[in-house]
Protein backbone atom coordinates (compact mmCIF):
# COMPACT_ATOMS: atom_id res chain seq x y z
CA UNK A 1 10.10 -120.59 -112.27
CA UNK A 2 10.77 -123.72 -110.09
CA UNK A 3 9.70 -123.30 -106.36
CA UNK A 4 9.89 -125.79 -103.96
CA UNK A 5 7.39 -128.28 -102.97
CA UNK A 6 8.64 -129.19 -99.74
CA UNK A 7 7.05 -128.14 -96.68
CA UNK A 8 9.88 -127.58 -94.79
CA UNK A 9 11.63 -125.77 -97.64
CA UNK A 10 8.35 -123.21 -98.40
CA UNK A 11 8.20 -119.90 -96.86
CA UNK A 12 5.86 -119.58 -94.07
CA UNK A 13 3.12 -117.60 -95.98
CA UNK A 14 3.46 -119.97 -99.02
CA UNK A 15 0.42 -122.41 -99.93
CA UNK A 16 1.40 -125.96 -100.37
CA UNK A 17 -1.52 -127.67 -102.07
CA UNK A 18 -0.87 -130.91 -99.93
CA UNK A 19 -1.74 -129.66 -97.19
CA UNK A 20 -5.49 -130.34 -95.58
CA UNK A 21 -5.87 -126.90 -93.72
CA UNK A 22 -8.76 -126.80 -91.55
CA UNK A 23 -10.42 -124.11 -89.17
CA UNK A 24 -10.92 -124.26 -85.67
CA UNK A 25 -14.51 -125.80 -86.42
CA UNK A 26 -13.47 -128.60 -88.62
CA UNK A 27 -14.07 -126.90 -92.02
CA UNK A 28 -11.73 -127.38 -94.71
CA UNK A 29 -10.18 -123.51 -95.32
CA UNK A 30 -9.66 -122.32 -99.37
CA UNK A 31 -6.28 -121.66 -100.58
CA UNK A 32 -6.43 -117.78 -99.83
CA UNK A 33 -7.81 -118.10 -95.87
CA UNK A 34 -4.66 -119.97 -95.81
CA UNK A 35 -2.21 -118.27 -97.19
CA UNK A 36 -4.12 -114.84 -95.24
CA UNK A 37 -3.60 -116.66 -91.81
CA UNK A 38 -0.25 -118.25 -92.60
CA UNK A 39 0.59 -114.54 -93.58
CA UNK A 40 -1.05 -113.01 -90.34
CA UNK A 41 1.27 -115.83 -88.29
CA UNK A 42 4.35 -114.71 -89.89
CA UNK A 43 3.73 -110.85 -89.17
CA UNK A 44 2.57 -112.53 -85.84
CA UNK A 45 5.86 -113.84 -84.91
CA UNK A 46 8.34 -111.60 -85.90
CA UNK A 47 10.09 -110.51 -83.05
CA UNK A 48 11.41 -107.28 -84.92
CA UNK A 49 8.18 -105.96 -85.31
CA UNK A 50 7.70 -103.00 -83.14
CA UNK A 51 4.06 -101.37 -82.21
CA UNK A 52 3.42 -97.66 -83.00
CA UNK A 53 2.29 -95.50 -80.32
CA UNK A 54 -1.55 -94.62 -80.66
CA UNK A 55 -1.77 -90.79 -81.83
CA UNK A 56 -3.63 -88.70 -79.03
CA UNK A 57 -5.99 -87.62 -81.80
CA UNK A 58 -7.06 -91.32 -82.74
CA UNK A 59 -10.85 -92.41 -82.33
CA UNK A 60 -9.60 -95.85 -81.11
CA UNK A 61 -12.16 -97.55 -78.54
CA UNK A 62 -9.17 -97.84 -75.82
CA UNK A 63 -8.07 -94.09 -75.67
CA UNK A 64 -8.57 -93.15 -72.16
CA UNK A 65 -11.34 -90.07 -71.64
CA UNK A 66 -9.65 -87.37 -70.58
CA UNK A 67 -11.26 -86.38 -67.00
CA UNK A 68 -13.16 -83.08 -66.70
CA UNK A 69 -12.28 -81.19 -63.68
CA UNK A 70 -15.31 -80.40 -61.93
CA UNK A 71 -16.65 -76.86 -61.93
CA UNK A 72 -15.75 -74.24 -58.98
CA UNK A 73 -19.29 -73.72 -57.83
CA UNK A 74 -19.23 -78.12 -56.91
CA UNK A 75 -16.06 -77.69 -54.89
CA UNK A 76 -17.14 -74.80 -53.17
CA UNK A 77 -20.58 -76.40 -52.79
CA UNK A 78 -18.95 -79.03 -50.61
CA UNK A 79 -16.99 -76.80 -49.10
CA UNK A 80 -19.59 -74.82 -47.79
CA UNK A 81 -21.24 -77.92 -46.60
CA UNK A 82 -18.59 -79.09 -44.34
CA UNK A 83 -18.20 -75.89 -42.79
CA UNK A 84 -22.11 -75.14 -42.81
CA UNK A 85 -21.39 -78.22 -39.94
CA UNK A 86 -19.39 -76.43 -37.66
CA UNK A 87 -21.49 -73.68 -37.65
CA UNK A 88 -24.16 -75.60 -36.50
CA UNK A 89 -21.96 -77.46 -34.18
CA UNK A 90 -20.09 -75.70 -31.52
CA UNK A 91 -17.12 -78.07 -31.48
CA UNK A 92 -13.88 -77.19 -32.06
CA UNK A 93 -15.32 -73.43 -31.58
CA UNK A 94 -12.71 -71.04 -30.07
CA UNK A 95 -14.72 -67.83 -30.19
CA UNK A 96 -18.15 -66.44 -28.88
CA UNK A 97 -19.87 -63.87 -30.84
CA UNK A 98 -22.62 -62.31 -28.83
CA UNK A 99 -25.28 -59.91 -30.17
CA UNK A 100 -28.12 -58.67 -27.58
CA UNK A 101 -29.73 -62.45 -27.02
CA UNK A 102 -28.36 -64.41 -29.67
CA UNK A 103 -24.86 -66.23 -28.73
CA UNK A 104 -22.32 -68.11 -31.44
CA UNK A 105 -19.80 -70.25 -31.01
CA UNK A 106 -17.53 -68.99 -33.85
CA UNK A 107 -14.00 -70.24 -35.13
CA UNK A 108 -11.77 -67.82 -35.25
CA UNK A 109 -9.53 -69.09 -38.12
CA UNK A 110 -13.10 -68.84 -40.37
CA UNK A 111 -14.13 -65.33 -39.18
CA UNK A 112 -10.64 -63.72 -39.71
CA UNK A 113 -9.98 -65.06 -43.29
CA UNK A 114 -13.09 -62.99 -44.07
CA UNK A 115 -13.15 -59.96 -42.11
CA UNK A 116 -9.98 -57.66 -41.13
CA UNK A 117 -11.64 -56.03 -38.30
CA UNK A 118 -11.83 -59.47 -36.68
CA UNK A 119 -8.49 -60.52 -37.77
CA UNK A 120 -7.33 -57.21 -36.04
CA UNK A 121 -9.13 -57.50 -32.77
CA UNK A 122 -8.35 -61.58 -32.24
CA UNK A 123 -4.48 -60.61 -33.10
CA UNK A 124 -4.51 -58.23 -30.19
CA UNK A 125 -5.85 -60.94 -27.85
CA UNK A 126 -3.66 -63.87 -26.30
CA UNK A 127 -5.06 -67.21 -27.88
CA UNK A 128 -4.30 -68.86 -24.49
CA UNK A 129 -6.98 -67.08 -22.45
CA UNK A 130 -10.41 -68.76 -23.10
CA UNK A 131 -11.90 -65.37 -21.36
CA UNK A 132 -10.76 -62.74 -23.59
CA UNK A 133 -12.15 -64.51 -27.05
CA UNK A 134 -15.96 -62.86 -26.65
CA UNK A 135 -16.90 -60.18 -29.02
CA UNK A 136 -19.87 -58.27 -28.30
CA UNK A 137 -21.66 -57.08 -31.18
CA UNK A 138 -24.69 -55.82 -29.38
CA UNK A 139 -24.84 -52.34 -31.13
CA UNK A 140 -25.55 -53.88 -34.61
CA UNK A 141 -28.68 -55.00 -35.78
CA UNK A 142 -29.07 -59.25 -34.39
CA UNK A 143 -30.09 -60.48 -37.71
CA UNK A 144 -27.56 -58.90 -39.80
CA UNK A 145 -25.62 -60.19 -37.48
CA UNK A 146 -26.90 -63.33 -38.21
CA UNK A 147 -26.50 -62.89 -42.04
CA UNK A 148 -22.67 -62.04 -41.51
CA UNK A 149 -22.26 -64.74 -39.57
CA UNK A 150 -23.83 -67.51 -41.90
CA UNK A 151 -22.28 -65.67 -45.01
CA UNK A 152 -18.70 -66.62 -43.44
CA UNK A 153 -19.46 -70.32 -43.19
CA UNK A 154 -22.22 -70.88 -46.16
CA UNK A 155 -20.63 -67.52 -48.49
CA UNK A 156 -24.68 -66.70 -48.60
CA UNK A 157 -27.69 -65.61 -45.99
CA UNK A 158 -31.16 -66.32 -46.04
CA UNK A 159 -33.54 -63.61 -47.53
CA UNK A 160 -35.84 -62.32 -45.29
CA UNK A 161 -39.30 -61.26 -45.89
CA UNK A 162 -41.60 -59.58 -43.47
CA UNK A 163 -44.89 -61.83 -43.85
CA UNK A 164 -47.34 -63.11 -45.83
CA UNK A 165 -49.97 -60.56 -47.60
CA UNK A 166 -54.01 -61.12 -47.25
CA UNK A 167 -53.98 -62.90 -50.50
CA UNK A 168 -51.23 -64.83 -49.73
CA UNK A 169 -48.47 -62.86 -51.48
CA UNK A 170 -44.94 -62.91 -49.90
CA UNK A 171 -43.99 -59.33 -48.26
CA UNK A 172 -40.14 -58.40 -49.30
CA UNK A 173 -38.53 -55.08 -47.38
CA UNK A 174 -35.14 -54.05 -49.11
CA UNK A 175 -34.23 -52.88 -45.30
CA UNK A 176 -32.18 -56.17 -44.34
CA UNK A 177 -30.09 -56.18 -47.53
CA UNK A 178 -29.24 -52.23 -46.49
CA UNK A 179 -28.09 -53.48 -42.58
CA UNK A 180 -26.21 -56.20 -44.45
CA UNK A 181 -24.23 -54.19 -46.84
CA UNK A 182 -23.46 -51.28 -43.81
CA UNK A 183 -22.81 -54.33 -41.29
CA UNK A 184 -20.03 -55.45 -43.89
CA UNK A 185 -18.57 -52.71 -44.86
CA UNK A 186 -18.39 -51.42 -40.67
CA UNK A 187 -16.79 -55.11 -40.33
CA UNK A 188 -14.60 -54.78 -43.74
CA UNK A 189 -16.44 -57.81 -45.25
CA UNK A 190 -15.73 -57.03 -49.15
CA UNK A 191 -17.14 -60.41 -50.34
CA UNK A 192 -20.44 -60.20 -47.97
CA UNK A 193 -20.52 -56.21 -48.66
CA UNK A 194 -20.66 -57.20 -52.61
CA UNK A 195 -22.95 -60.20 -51.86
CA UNK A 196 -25.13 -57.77 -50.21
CA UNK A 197 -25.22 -55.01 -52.91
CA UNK A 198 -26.47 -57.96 -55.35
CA UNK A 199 -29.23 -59.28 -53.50
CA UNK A 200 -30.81 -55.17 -53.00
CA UNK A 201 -30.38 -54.63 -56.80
CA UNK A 202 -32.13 -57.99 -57.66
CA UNK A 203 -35.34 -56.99 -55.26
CA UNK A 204 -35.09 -53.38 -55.97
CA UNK A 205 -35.17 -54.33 -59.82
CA UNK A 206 -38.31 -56.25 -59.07
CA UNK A 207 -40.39 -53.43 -56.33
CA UNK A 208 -39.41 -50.29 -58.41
CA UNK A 209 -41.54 -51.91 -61.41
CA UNK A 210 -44.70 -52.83 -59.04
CA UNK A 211 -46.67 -49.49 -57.90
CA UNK A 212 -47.54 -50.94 -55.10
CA UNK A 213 -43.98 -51.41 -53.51
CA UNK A 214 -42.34 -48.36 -54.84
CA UNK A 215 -42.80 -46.38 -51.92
CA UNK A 216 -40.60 -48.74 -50.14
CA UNK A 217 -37.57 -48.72 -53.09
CA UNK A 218 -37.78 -44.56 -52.81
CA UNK A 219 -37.56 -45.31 -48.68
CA UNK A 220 -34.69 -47.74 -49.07
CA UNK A 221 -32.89 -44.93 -51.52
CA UNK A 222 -33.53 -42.42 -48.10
CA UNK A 223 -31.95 -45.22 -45.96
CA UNK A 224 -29.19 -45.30 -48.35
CA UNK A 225 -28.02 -41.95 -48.85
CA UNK A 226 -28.44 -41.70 -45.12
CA UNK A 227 -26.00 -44.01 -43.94
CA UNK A 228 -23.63 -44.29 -46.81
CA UNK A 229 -21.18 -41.96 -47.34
CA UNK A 230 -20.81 -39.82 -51.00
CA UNK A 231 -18.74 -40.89 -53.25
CA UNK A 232 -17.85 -44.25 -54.75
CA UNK A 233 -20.33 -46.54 -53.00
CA UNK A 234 -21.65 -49.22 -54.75
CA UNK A 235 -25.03 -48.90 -53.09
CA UNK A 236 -25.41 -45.80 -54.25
CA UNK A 237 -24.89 -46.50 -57.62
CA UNK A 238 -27.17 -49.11 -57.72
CA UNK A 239 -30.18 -47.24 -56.52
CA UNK A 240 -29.21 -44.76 -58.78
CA UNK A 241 -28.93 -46.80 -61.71
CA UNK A 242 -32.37 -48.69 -61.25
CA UNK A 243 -34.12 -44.97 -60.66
CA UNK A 244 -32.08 -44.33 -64.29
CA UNK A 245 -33.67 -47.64 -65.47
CA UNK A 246 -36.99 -46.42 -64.82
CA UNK A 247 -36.76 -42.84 -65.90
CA UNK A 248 -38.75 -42.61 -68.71
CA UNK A 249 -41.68 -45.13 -67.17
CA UNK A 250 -42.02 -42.97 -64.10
CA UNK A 251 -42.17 -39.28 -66.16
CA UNK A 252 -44.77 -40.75 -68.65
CA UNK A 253 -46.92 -41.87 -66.05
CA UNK A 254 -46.91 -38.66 -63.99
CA UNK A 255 -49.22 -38.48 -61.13
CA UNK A 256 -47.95 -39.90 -58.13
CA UNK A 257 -44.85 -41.39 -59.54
CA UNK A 258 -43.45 -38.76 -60.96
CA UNK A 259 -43.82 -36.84 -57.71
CA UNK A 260 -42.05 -39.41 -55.74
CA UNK A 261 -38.68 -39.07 -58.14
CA UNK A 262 -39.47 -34.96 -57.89
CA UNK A 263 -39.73 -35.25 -53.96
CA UNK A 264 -36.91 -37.37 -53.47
CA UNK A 265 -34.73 -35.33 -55.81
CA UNK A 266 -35.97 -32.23 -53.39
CA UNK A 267 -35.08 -33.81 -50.20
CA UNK A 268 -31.49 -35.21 -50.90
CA UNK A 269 -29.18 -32.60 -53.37
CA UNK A 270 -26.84 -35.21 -53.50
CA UNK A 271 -29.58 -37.89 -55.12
CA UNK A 272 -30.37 -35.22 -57.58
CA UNK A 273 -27.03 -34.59 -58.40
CA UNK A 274 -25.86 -38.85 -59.04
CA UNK A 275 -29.48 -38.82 -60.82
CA UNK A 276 -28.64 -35.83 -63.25
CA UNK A 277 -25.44 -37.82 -63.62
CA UNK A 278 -25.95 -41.03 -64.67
CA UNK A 279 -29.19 -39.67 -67.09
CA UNK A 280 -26.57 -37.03 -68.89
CA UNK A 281 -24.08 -40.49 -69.37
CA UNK A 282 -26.91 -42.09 -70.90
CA UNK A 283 -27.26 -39.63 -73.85
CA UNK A 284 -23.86 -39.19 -74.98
């Protein structure tokens, strides 16, 4: 077959063994770099040729990484930062909370997206007189008051502990977590009433296993079915379920355990009663 030895007449990805083809560094190129480049510029230059998009599932080097949205607990983290500031800051404050000796410059746009009985009371009061936006909250305990109070700008409180043992041991008390939880639900706090509930059952879980602090979770179970009222009350349940927890540990051991669940169940009926309860669900 004749073919053309004219350059001007041979296709583009054609070798023409006249030719001196050399690479960017002077060196002479072999017949098949040529005709691969002279091949690449012709695929090169066609204007027809059209790019495919890149599939979503390729592992090219360019596909963009998809951005993770950051997790809840980081953007309420700084959420709770910038308001932690105006807590500690009385500008822009439009409310006074007083409680015995303690005084706080609230805002009332914060307290009232977390508590009804404050939305209530500041919806009664004209916003326009500076006088009238003072709630007195001297009856309640001061540092469950306190708790509340940081729990609407930080969604948490500090633990308290009474002191520091001979040996150096912190001192817990269950007692604060109680004013918290009857604070908030007086208040109708349900985030700061369940927040409350959570922090007794994690130190209750950890005093009802130590002998020497179970006198105070049997106490805090008096407190408890003192103030609360029957029925469905979380607190309630809780104490109950840890005693439940427990059962078997405190009849084995006898002696003065066993007449601390025995005494308690004598004193409050309605103890016995959730306790009988929540043992007879256990068995079916």
């Amino acid at each position: 077959m004749f073919l053309p030895t004219h350059p001007a007449l041979l296709p583009r990805n054609v070798f023409n063994p006249s030719d001196d083809f050399r690479g960017p560094h002077g060196f002479k190129l072999s017949s098949m770099d040529v005709v691969s480049r002279k091949s690449s510029d012709s695929f090169g230059d066609d204007s027809t040729l059209k790019v495919s998009p890149v599939s979503p599932t390729s592992s090219s080097r360019s596909k963009k990484r998809q951005c993770q949205p950051r997790p809840l607990r980081d953007k309420t983290t700084w959420m709770t930062a910038g308001l932690k500031k105006h807590f500690d800051d009385a500008k822009y404050s439009d409310m006074i909370v007083r409680c015995r000796d303690d005084e706080y410059r609230v805002h009332r746009v914060i307290v009232c997206s977390h508590s009804q009985w404050f939305s209530k009371v500041c919806a009664k009061v004209p916003p326009d007189d500076p006088s009238s936006q003072k709630v007195d909250l001297s009856a309640d305990d001061p540092d469950a008051v306190d708790a509340m109070l940081q729990y609407f700008y930080q969604l948490d409180y500090a633990d308290t502990f009474l002191g520091l043992s001979s040996v150096g041991y912190t001192i817990y008390t269950l007692l604060p977590h109680i004013d918290v939880y009857l604070l908030a639900e007086r208040y109708s706090i349900p985030g700061l009433k369940q927040l409350a509930c959570e922090k007794f059952e994690a130190r209750a879980s950890m005093l009802s296993r130590v002998e020497v602090s179970k006198d105070k979770f049997f106490q805090a179970i008096r407190i408890i079915y003192a103030s609360t009222r029957p029925g469905e009350d979380d607190l309630r349940k809780v104490a109950v379920k840890l005693c439940a927890d427990h059962a078997e540990q405190y009849i084995l051991q006898g002696g003065k355990t066993a007449a601390r669940v025995f005494k308690l169940m004598d004193e409050i009926p309605a103890f016995r009663m959730d306790f009988i309860k929540e043992l007879a669900s256990r068995l079916k």
